[in-house]
N, C-alpha and C. Protein backbone atom coordinates (compact mmCIF):
# COMPACT_ATOMS: atom_id res chain seq x y z
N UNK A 1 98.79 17.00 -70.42
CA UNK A 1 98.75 16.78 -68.99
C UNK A 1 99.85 15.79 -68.61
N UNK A 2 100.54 16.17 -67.73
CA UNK A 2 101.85 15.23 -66.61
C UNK A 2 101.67 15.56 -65.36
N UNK A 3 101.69 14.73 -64.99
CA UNK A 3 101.18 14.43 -63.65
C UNK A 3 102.26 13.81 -62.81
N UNK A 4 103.27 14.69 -62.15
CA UNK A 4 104.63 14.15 -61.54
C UNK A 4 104.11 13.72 -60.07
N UNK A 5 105.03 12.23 -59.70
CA UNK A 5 104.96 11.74 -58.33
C UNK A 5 105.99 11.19 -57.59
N UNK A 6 105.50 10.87 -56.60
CA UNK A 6 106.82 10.73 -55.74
C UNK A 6 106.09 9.34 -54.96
N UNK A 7 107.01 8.56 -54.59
CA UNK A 7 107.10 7.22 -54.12
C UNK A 7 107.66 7.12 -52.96
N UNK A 8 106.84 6.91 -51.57
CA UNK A 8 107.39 6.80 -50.40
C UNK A 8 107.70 5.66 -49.69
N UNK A 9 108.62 4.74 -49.47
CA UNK A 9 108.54 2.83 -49.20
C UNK A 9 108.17 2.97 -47.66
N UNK A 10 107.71 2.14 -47.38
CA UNK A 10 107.78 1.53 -45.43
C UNK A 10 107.49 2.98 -45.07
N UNK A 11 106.17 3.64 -45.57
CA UNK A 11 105.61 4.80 -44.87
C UNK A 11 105.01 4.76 -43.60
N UNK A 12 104.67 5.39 -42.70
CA UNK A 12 103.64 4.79 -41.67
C UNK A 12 102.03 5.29 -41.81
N UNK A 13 101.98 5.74 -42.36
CA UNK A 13 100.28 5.98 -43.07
C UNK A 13 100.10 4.86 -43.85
N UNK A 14 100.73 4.65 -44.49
CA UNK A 14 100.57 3.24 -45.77
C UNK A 14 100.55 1.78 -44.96
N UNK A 15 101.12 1.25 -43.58
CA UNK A 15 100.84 0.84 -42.51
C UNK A 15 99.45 1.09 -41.44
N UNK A 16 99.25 2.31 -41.46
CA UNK A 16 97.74 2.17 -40.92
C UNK A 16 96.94 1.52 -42.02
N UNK A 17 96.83 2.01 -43.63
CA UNK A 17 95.81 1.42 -44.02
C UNK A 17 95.85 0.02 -44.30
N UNK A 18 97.32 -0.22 -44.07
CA UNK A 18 97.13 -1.77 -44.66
C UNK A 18 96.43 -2.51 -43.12
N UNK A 19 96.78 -1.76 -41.99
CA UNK A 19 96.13 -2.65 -41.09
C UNK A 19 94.75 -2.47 -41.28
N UNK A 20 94.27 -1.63 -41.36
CA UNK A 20 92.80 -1.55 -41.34
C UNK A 20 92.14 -2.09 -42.24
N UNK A 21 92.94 -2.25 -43.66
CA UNK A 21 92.36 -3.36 -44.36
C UNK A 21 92.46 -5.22 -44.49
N UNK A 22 93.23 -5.27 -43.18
CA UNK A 22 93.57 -6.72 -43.10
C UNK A 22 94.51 -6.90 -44.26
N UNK A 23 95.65 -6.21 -44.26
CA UNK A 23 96.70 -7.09 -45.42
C UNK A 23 98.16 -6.75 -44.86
N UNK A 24 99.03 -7.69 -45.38
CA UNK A 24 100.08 -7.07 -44.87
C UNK A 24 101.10 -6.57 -46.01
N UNK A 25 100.45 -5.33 -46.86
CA UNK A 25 101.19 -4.93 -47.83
C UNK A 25 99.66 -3.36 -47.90
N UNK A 26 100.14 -2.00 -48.11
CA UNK A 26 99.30 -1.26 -48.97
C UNK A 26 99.91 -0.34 -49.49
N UNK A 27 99.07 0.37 -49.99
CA UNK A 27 99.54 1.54 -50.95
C UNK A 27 98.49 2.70 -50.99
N UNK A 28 98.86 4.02 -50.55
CA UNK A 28 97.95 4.87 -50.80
C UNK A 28 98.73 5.96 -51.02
N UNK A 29 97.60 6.92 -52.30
CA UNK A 29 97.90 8.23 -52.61
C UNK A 29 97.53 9.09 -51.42
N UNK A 30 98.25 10.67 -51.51
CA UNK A 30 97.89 11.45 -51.20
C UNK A 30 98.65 12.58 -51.89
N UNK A 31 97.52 13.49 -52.45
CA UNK A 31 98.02 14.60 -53.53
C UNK A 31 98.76 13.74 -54.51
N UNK A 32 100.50 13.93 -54.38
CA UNK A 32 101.24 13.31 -55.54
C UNK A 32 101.89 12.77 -54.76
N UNK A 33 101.80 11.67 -54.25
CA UNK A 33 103.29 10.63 -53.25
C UNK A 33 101.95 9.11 -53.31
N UNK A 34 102.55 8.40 -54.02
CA UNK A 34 101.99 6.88 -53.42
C UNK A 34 102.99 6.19 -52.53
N UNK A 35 102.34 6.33 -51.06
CA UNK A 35 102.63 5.55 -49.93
C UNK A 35 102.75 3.96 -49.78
N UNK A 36 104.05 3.68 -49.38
CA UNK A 36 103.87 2.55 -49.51
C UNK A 36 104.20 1.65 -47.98
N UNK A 37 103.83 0.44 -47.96
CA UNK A 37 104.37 -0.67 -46.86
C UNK A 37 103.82 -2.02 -47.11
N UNK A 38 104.80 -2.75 -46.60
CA UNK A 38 105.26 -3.83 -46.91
C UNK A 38 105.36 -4.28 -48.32
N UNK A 39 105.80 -3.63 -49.00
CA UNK A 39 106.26 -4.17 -50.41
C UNK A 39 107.29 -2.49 -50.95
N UNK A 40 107.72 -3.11 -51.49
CA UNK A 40 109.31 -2.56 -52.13
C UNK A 40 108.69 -2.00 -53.46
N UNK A 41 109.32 -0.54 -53.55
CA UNK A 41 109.40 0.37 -54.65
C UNK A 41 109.10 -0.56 -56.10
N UNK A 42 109.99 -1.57 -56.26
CA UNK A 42 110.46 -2.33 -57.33
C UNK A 42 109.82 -3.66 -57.32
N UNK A 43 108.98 -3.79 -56.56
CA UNK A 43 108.01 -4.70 -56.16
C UNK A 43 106.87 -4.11 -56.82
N UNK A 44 106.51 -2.83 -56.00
CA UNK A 44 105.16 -2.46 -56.50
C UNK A 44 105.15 -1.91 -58.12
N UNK A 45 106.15 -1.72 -58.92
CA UNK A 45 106.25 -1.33 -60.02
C UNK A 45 106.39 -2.11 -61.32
N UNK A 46 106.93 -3.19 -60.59
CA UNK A 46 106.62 -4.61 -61.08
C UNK A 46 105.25 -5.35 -61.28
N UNK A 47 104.19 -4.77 -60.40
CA UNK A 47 102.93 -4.90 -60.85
C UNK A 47 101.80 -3.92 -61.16
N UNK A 48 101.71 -4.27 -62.73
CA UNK A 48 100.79 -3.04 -63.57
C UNK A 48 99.82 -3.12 -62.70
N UNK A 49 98.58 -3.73 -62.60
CA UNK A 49 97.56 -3.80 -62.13
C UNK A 49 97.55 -3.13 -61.11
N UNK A 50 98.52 -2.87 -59.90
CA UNK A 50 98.81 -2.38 -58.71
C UNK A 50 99.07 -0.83 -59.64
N UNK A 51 100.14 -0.92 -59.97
CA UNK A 51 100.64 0.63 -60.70
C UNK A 51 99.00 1.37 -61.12
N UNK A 52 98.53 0.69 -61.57
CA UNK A 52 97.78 1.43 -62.82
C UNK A 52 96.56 1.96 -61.93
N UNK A 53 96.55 1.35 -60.57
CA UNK A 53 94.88 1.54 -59.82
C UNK A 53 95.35 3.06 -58.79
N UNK A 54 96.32 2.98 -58.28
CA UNK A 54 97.35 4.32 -58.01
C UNK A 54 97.33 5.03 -58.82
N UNK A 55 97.60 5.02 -60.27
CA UNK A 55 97.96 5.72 -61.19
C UNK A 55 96.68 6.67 -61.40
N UNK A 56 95.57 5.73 -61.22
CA UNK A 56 93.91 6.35 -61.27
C UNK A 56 93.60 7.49 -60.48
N UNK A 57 94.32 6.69 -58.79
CA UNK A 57 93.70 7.93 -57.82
C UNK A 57 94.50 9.39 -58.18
N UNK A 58 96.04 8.96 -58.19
CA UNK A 58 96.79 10.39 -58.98
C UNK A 58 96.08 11.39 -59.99
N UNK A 59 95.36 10.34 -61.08
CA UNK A 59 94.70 11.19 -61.72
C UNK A 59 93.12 11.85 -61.32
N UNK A 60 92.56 10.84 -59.84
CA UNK A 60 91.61 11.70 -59.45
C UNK A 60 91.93 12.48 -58.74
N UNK A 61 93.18 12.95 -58.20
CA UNK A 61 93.35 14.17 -57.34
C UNK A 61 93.22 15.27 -58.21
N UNK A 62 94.15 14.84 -59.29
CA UNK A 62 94.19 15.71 -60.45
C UNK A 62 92.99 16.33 -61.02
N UNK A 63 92.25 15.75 -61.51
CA UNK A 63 90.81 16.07 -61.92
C UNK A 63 89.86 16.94 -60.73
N UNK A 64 89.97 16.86 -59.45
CA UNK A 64 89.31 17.46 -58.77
C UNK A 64 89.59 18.63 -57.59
N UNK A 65 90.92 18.07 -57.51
CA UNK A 65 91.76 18.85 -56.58
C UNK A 65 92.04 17.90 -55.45
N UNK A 66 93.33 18.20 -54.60
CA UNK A 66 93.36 17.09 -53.15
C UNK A 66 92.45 17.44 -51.97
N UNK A 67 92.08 18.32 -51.64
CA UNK A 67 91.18 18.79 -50.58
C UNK A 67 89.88 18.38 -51.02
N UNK A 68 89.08 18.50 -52.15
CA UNK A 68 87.96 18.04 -52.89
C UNK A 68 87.71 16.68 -52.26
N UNK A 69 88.66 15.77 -53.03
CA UNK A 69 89.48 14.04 -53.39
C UNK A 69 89.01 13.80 -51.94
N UNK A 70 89.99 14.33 -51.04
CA UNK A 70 89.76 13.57 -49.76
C UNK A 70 88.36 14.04 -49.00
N UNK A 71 87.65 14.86 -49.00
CA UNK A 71 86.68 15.26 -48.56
C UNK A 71 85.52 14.29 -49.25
N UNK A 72 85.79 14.03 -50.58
CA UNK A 72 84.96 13.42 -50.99
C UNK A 72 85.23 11.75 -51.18
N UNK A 73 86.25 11.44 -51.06
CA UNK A 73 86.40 9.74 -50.53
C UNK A 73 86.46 9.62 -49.01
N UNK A 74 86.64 10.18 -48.32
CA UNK A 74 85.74 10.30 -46.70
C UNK A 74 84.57 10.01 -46.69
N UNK A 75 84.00 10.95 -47.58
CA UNK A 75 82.18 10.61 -47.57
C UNK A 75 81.85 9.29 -47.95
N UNK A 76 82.50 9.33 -49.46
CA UNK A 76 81.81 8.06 -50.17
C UNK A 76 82.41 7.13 -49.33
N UNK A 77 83.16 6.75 -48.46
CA UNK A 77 83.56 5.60 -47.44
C UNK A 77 82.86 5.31 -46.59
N UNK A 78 82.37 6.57 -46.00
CA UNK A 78 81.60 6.43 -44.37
C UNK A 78 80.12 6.06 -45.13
N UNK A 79 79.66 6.06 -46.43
CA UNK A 79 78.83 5.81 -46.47
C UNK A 79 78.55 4.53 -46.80
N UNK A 80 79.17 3.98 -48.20
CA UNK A 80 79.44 3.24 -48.60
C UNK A 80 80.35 2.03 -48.19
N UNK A 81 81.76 2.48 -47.56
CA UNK A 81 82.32 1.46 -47.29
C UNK A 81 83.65 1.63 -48.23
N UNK A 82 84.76 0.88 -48.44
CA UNK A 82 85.54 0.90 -49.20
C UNK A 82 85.53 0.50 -50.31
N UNK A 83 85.07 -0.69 -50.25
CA UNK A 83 84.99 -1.16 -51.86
C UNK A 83 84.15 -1.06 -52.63
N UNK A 84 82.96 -0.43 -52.12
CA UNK A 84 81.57 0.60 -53.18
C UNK A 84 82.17 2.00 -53.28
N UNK A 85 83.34 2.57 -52.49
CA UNK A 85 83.29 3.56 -53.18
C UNK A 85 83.47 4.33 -54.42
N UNK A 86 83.12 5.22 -55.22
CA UNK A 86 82.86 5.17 -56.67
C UNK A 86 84.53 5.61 -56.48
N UNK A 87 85.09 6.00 -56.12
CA UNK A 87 86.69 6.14 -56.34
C UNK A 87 87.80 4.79 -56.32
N UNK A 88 87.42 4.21 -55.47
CA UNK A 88 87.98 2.87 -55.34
C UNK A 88 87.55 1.78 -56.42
N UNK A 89 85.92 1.66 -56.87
CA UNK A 89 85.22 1.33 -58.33
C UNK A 89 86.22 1.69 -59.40
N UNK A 90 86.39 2.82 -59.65
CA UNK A 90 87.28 3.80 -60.89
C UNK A 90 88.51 3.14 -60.51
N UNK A 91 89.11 3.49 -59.67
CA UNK A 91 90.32 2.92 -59.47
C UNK A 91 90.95 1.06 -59.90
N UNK A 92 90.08 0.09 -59.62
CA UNK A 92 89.58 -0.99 -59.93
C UNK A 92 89.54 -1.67 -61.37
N UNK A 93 88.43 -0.79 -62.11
CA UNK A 93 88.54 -0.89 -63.51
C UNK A 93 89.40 -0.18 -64.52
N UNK A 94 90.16 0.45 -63.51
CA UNK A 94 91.47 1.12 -64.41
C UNK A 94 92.80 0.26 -64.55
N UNK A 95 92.73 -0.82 -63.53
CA UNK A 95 93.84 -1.99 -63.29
C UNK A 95 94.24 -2.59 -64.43
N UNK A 96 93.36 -2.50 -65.67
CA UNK A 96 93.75 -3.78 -66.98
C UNK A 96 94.09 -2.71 -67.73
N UNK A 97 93.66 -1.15 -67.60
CA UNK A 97 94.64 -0.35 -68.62
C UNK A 97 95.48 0.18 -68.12
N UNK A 98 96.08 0.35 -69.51
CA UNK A 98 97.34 1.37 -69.36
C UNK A 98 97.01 3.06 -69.56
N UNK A 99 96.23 3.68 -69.79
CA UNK A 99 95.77 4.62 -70.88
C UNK A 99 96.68 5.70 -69.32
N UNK A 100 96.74 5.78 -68.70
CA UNK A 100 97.42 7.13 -67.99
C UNK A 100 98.84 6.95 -67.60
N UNK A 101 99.53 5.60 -68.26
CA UNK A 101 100.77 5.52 -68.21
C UNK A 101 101.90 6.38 -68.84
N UNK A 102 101.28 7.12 -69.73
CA UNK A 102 102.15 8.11 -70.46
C UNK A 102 101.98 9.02 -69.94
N UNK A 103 101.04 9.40 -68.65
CA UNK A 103 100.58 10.61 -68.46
C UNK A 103 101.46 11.06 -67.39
N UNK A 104 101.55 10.23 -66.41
CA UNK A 104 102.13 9.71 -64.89
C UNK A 104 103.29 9.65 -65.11
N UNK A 105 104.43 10.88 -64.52
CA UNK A 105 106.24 10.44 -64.53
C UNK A 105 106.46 10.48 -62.93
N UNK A 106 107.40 9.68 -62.68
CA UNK A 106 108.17 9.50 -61.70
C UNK A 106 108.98 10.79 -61.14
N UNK A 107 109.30 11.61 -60.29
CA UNK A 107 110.11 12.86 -59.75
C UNK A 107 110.57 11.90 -58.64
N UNK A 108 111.80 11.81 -59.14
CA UNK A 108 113.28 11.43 -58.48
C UNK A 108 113.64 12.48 -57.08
């Protein structure tokens, strides 16, 4: 399994969520592109912990499909909230490994 992605800087989706989460920096997948704002390509790659929790959701699109993924972190949000959701959980405790770093390439 390879799992190719693409890296978008100063997105404006990656700006809604950072507002809505009170920060002034986020990052979100969708399908294969991690969205980014207020922080730099080479910024965010510079931190594993950041890399590796992205790297997770990539691999939960993967595992379930993107239409699935988002249908089903919609739910678990509106129900739960953001930071109970079991995707954002997974995502979380995937921050101290590396184990899908070989899996995950960059498309230039």
């Amino acid at each position: 399994m390879i799992i190719h992605y693409h890296i978008k800087e100063q997105s404006f989706i990656a700006r809604i969520a950072a507002f809505n989460l009170r920060k002034d920096h986020a990052a979100i997948v969708i399908h294969r592109t991690i969205y980014l704002w207020g922080i730099s390509k080479a910024d965010f790659q510079a931190q594993p912990r950041y890399v590796n929790h992205e790297f997770q959701h990539l691999y939960q699109y993967y595992q379930i499909g993107t239409l699935r993924f988002l249908y089903e972190y919609l739910i678990e949000s509106m129900h739960k909230g953001y930071s109970n959701n079991k995707f954002e959980i997974e995502a979380r405790n995937a921050e101290t490994t590396t184990q899908l770093a070989d899996f995950v390439l960059l498309t230039k």
